[in-house]
Protein backbone atom coordinates (compact mmCIF):
# COMPACT_ATOMS: atom_id res chain seq x y z
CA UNK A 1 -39.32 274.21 -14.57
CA UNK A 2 -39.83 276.06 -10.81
CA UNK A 3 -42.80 277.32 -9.89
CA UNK A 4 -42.14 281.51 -10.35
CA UNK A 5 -43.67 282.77 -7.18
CA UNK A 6 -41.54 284.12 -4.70
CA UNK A 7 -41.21 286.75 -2.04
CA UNK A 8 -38.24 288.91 -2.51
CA UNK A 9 -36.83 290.30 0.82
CA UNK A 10 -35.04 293.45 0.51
CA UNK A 11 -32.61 293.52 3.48
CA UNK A 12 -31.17 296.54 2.96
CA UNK A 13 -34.04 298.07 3.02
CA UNK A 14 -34.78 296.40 5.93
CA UNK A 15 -31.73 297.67 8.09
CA UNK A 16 -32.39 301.43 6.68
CA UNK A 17 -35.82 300.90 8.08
CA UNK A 18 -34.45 299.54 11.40
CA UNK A 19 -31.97 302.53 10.98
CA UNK A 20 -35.13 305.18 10.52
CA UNK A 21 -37.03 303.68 13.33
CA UNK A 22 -33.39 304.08 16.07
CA UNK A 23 -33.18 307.96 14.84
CA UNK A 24 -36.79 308.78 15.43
CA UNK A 25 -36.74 306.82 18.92
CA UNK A 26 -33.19 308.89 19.52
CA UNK A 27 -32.51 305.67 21.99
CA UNK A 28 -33.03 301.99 21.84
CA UNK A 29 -34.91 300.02 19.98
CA UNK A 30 -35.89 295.88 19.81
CA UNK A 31 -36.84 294.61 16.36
CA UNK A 32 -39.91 292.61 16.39
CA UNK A 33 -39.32 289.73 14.51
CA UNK A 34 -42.77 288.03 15.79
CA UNK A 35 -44.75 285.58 13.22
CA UNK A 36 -41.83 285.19 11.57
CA UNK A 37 -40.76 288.44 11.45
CA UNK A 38 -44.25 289.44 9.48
CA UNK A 39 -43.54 286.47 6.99
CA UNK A 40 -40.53 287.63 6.46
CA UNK A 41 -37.94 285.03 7.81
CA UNK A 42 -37.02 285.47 11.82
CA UNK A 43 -33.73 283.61 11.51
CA UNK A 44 -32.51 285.65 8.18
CA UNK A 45 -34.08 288.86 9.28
CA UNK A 46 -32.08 288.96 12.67
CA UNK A 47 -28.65 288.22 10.89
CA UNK A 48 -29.32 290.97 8.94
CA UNK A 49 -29.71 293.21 11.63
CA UNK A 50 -27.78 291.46 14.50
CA UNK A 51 -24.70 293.88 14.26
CA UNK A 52 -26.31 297.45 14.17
CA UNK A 53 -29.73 296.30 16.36
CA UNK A 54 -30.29 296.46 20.13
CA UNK A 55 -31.95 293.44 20.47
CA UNK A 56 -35.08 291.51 19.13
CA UNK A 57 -38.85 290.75 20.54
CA UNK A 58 -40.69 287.94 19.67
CA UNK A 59 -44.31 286.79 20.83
CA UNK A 60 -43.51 283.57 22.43
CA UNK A 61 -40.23 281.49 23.66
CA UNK A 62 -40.11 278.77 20.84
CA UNK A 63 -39.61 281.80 18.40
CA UNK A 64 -36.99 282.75 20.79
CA UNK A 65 -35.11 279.74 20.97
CA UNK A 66 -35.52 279.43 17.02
CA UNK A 67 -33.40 282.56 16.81
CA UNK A 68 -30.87 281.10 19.75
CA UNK A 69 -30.69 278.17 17.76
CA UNK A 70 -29.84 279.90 14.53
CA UNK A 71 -27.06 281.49 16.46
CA UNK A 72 -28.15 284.90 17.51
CA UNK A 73 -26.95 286.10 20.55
CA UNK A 74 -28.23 289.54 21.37
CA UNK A 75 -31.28 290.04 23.68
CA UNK A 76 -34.26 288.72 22.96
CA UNK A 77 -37.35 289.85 24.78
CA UNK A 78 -40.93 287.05 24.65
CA UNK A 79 -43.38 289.76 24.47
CA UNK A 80 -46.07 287.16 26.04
CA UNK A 81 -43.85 285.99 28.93
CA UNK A 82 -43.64 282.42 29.99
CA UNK A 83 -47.15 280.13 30.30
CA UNK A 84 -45.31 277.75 32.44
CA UNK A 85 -43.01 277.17 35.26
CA UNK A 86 -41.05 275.05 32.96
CA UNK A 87 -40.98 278.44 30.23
CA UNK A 88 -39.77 280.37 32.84
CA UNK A 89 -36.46 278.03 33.75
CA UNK A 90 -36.05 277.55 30.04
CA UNK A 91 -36.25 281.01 29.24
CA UNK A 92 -33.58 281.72 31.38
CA UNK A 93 -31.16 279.08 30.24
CA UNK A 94 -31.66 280.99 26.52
CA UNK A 95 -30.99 284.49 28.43
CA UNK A 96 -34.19 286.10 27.05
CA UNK A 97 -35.69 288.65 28.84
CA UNK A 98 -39.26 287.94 29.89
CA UNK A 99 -42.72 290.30 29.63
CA UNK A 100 -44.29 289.61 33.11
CA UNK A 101 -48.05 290.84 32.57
CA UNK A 102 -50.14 289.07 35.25
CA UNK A 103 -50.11 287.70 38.74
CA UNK A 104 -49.45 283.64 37.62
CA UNK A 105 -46.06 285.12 35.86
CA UNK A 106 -44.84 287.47 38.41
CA UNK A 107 -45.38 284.55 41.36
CA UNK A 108 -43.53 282.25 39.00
CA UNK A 109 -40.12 284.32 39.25
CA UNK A 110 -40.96 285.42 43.04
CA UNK A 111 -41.15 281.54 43.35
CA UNK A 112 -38.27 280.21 40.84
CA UNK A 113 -35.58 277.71 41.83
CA UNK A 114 -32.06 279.16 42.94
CA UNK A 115 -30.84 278.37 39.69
CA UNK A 116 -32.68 281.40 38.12
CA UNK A 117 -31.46 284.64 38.61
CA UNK A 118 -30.21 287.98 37.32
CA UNK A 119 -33.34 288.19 34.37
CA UNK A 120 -34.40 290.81 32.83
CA UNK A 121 -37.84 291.18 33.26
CA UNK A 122 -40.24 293.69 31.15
CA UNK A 123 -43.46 294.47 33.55
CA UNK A 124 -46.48 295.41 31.55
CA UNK A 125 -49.35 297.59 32.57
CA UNK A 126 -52.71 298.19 30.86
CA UNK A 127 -53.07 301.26 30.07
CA UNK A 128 -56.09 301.36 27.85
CA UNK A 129 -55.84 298.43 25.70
CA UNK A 130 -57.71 296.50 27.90
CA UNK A 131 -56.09 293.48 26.79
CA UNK A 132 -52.99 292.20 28.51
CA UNK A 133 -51.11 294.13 32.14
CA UNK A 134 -51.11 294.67 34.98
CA UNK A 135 -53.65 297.59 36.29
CA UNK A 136 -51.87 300.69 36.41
CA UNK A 137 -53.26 300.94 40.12
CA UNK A 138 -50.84 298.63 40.54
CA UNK A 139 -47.24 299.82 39.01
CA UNK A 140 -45.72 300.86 42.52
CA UNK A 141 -46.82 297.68 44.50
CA UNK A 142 -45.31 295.58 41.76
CA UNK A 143 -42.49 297.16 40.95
CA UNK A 144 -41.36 296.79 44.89
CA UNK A 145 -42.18 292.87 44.77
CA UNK A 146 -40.14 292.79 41.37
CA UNK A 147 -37.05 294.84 43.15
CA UNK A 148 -37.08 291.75 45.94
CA UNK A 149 -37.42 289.18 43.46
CA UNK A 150 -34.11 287.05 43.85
CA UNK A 151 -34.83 285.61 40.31
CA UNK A 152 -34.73 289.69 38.99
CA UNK A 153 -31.80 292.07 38.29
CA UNK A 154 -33.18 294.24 35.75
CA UNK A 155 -36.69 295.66 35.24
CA UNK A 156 -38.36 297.81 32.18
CA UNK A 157 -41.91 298.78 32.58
CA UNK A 158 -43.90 298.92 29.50
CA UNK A 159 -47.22 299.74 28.11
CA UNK A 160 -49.10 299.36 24.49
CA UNK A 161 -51.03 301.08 22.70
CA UNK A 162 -54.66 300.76 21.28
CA UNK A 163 -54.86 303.36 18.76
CA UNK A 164 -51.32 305.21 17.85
CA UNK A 165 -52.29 304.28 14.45
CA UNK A 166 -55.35 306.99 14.51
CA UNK A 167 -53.40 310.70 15.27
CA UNK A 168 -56.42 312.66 15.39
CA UNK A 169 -57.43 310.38 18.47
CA UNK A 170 -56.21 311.43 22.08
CA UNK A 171 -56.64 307.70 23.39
CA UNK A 172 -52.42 307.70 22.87
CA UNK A 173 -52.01 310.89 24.58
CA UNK A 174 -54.19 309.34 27.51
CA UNK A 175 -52.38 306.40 27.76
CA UNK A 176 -49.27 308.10 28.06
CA UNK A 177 -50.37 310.68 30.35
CA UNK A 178 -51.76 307.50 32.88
CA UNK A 179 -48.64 305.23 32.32
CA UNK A 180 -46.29 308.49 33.46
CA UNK A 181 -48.67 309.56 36.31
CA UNK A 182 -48.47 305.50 37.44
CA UNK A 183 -45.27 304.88 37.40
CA UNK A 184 -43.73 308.10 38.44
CA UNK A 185 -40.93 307.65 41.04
CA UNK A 186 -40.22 304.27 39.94
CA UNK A 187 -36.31 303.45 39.45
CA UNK A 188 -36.79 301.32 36.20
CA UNK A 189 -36.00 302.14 31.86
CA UNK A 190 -39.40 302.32 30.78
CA UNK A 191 -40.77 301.28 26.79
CA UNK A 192 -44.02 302.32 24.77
CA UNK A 193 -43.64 303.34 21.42
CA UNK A 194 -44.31 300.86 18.81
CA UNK A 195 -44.19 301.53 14.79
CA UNK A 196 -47.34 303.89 14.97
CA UNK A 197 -45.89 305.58 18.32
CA UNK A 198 -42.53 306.14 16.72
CA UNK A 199 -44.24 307.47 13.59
CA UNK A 200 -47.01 309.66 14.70
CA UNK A 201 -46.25 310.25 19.17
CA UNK A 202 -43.14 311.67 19.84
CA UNK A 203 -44.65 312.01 23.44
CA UNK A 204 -43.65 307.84 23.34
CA UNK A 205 -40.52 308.11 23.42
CA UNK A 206 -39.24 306.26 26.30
CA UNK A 207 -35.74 304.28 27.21
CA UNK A 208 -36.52 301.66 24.32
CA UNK A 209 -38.90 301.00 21.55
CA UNK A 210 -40.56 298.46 19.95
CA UNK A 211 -40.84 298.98 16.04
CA UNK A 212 -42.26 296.09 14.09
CA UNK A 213 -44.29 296.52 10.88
CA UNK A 214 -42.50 299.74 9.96
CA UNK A 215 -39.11 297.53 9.65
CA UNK A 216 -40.53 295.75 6.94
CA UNK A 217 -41.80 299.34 5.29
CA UNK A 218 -45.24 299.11 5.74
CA UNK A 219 -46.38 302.74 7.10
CA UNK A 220 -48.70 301.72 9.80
CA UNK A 221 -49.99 304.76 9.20
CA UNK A 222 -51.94 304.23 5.59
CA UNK A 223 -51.68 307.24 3.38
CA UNK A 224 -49.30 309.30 5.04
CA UNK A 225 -46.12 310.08 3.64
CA UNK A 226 -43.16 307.63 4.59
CA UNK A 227 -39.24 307.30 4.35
CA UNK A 228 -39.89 303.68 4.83
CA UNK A 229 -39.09 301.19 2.19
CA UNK A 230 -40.71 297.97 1.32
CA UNK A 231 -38.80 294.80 2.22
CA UNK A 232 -41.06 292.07 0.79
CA UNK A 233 -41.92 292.50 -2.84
CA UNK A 234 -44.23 289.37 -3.86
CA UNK A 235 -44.28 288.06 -7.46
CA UNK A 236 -44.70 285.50 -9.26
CA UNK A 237 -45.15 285.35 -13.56
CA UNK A 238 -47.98 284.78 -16.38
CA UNK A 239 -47.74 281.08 -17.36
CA UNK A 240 -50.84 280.70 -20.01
CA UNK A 241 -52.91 282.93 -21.93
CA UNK A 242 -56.71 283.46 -22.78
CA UNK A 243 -58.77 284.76 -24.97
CA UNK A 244 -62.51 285.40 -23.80
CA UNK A 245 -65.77 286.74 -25.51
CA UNK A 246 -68.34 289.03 -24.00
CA UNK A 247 -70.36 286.64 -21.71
CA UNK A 248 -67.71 284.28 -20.93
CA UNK A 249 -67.85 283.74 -16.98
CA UNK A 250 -64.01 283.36 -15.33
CA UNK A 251 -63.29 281.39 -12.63
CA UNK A 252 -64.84 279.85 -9.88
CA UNK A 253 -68.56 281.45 -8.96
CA UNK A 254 -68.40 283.02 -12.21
CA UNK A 255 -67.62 285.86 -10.58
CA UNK A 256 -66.14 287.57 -13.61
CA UNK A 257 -68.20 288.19 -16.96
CA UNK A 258 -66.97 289.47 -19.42
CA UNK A 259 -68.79 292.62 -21.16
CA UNK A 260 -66.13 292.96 -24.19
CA UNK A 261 -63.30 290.46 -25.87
CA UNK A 262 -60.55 290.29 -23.20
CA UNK A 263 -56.98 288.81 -22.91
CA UNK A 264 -56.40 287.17 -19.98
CA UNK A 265 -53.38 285.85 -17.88
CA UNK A 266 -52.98 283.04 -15.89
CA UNK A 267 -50.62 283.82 -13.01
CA UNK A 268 -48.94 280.90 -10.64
CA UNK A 269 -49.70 282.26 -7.42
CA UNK A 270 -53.28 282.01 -5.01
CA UNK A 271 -54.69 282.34 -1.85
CA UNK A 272 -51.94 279.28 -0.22
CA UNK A 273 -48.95 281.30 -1.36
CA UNK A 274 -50.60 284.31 0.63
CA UNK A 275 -52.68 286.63 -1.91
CA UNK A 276 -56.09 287.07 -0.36
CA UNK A 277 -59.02 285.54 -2.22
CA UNK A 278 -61.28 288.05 -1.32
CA UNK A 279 -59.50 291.08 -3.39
CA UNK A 280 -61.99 292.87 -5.63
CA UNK A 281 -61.89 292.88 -9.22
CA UNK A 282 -59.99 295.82 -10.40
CA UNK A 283 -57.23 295.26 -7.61
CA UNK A 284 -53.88 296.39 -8.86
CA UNK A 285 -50.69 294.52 -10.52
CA UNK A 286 -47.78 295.40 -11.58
CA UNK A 287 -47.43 293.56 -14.59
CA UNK A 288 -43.85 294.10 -16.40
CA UNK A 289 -43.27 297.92 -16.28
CA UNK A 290 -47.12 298.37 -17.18
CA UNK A 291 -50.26 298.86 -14.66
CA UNK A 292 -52.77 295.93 -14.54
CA UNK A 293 -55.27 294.11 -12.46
CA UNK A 294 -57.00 291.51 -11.21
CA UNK A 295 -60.48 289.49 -12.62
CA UNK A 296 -62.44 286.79 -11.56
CA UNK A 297 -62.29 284.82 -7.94
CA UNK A 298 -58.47 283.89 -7.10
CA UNK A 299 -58.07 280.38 -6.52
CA UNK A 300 -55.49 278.65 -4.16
CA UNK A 301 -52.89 278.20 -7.08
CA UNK A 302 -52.97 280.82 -9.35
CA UNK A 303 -55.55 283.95 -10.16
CA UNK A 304 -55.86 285.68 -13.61
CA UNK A 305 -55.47 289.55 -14.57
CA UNK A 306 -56.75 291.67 -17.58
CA UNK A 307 -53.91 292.16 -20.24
CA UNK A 308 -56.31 293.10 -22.73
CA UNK A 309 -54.41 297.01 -22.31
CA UNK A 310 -51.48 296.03 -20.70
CA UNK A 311 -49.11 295.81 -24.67
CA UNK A 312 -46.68 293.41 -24.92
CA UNK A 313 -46.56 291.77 -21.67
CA UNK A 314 -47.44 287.78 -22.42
CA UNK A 315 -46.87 284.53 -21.03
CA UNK A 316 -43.35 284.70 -19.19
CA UNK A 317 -44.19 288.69 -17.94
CA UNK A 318 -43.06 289.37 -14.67
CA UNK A 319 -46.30 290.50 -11.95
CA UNK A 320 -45.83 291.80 -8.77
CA UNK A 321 -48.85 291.47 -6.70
CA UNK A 322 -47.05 293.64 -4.08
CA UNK A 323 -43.90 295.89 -2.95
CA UNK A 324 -42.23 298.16 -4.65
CA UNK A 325 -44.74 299.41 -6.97
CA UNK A 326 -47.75 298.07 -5.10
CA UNK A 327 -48.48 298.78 -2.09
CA UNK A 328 -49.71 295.83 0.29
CA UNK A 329 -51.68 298.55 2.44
CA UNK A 330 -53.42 299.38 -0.64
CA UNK A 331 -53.96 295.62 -1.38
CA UNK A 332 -54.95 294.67 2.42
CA UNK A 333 -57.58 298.05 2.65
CA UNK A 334 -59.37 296.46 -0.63
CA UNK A 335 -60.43 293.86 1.26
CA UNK A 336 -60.85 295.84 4.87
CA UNK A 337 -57.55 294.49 6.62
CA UNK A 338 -54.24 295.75 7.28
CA UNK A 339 -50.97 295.26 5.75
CA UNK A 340 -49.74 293.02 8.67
CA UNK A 341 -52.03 289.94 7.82
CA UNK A 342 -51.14 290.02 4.25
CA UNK A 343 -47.79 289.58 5.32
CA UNK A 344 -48.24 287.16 7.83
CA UNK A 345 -49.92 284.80 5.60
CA UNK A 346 -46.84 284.68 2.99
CA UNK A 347 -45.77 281.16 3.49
CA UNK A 348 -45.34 278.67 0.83
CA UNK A 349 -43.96 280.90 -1.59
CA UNK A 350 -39.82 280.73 -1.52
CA UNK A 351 -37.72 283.61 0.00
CA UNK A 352 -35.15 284.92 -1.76
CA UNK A 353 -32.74 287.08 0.40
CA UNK A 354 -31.07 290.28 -1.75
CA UNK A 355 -28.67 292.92 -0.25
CA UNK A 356 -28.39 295.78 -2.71
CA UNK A 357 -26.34 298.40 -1.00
């Protein structure tokens, strides 16, 4: 018999999201598809959305040619840019468009072989991340050495923000208000919403965004209301049964004792198939149609919830440890994370595609 765990990707829920995302942007938008499009599957998440999406990011250019490879052929933008000459000539032979966010990258196309040309190339400033760009003291200088770049024929300029994810902060509305004032006068589409820009800064909106997590329903936004719908629902079943006394210990670190009989279910998923091993005991499952939780220490194979009030449900019950019923925000705040890294980490675990229209 299989192992039951699995991760169930929804991907018509996954093109509504993509859908939600274009209409709140009102213009274009690239689906990030980076880290394997949130643990999702790059290569079956673009096919899903190759005929209604603008075009795809990625972090780096082997993710890109992974999706060239699998036969996509829309735009694909590497969100880091190239590390290497060599990146740079390869990158154009896969047409992907190319973030340029230091000097090293820039004097690599001003300095590219003849064979390199008409590239599309994405110029990031910072802009109060203080992480990767260009200096915004900087936008008008570069954008003239990018207009005489032979290697160049098309030029977005784009920013990112630190904290669209807080809306009572005005970092966002700074950063806006410093990328406009920076790069006003400049003949170039521009790009800076992301999921939480789209969702909470309609100030962002820009020539194209950039939506990632909120494709795959996850509200970047945690406890807001959302249209969004959850893509990835993880699950897995009960495959053994025990009984324990008051004072039994569970698990490894005896983290669990027991202050009353309980009933207890082994399930066949752990830490390696993605499900944190820090969650707290008490942390929600769906467990057939009923509401149950987690005990004792997960373990990299399989972790063990209370069915001591959950009637009926036995060896064979279906458990969702997140997506439809459970929230992985919920799951991923438990343990003082975000939703992203949950999904990230979903990697052994099979991936069955479904398309309920």
């Amino acid at each position: 018999m299989s192992r039951p765990s699995r991760a169930l990707i929804d991907v018509h829920a996954l093109r509504k999201n993509y859908r939600l995302a274009r209409q709140l942007h009102g213009g274009r938008a690239l689906a990030v598809l980076k880290a394997n499009a949130y643990g999702h599957g790059a290569v079956a998440c673009a096919r899903a959305l190759e005929a209604t999406s603008d075009g795809f990011a990625v972090a780096f250019l082997d993710e890109a040619i992974q999706l060239r490879h699998a036969g996509i052929g829309g735009p694909i933008l590497v969100l880091e840019g190239c590390f290497t000459r060599a990146e740079l000539i390869e990158a154009h032979a896969h047409k992907c468009w190319v973030a340029v966010h230091q000097e090293e990258q820039l004097r690599a196309l001003e300095q590219a072989p003849s064979q390199v040309g008409g590239m599309h190339a994405w110029v990031k400033f910072d802009s109060g991340m203080r992480r990767a760009g260009f200096p915004l003291s900087q936008a008008k200088g570069l954008a003239q050495r990018l207009q005489g770049c032979d290697a160049v024929s098309r030029m977005t300029l784009m920013s990112h923000f630190a904290r669209a994810d807080e809306p009572e902060s005005e970092a966002t509305a700074i950063q806006i208000a410093a990328f406009d004032t920076a790069t006003a006068g400049i003949s170039a589409e521009r790009s800076l919403a992301n999921s939480a820009g789209l969702l909470a800064w309609p100030a962002a909106k820009r020539d194209w965004s950039r939506p990632g997590i909120m494709l795959y329903g996850v509200d970047p936004l945690p406890g807001s209301p959302s249209a969004l719908s959850p893509v990835m629902t993880l699950e897995s079943e009960v495959f053994a049964m025990r009984e324990i006394e008051p004072g039994d210990a569970l698990g490894y670190g005896a983290h669990y004792v027991a202050a009353a009989p309980r009933r207890v279910g082994i399930v066949a998923i752990g830490y390696a198939d993605g499900y944190p091993r820090t969650v707290p005991q008490g942390t929600p499952v769906m467990v057939g149609a009923h509401r149950g939780q987690v005990i004792g220490r997960v373990s990299m194979d399989m972790l063990t919830i209370d069915l001591t009030d959950v009637p009926g449900e036995g060896v064979g019950s279906r458990v969702e440890l997140w997506g439809r019923n459970i929230s992985v925000n919920d799951v991923a705040s438990a343990i003082g994370t975000i939703g992203y890294e949950l999904l990230c980490h979903v990697q052994r675990v099979p991936r069955i595609y479904e398309d309920a229209r």
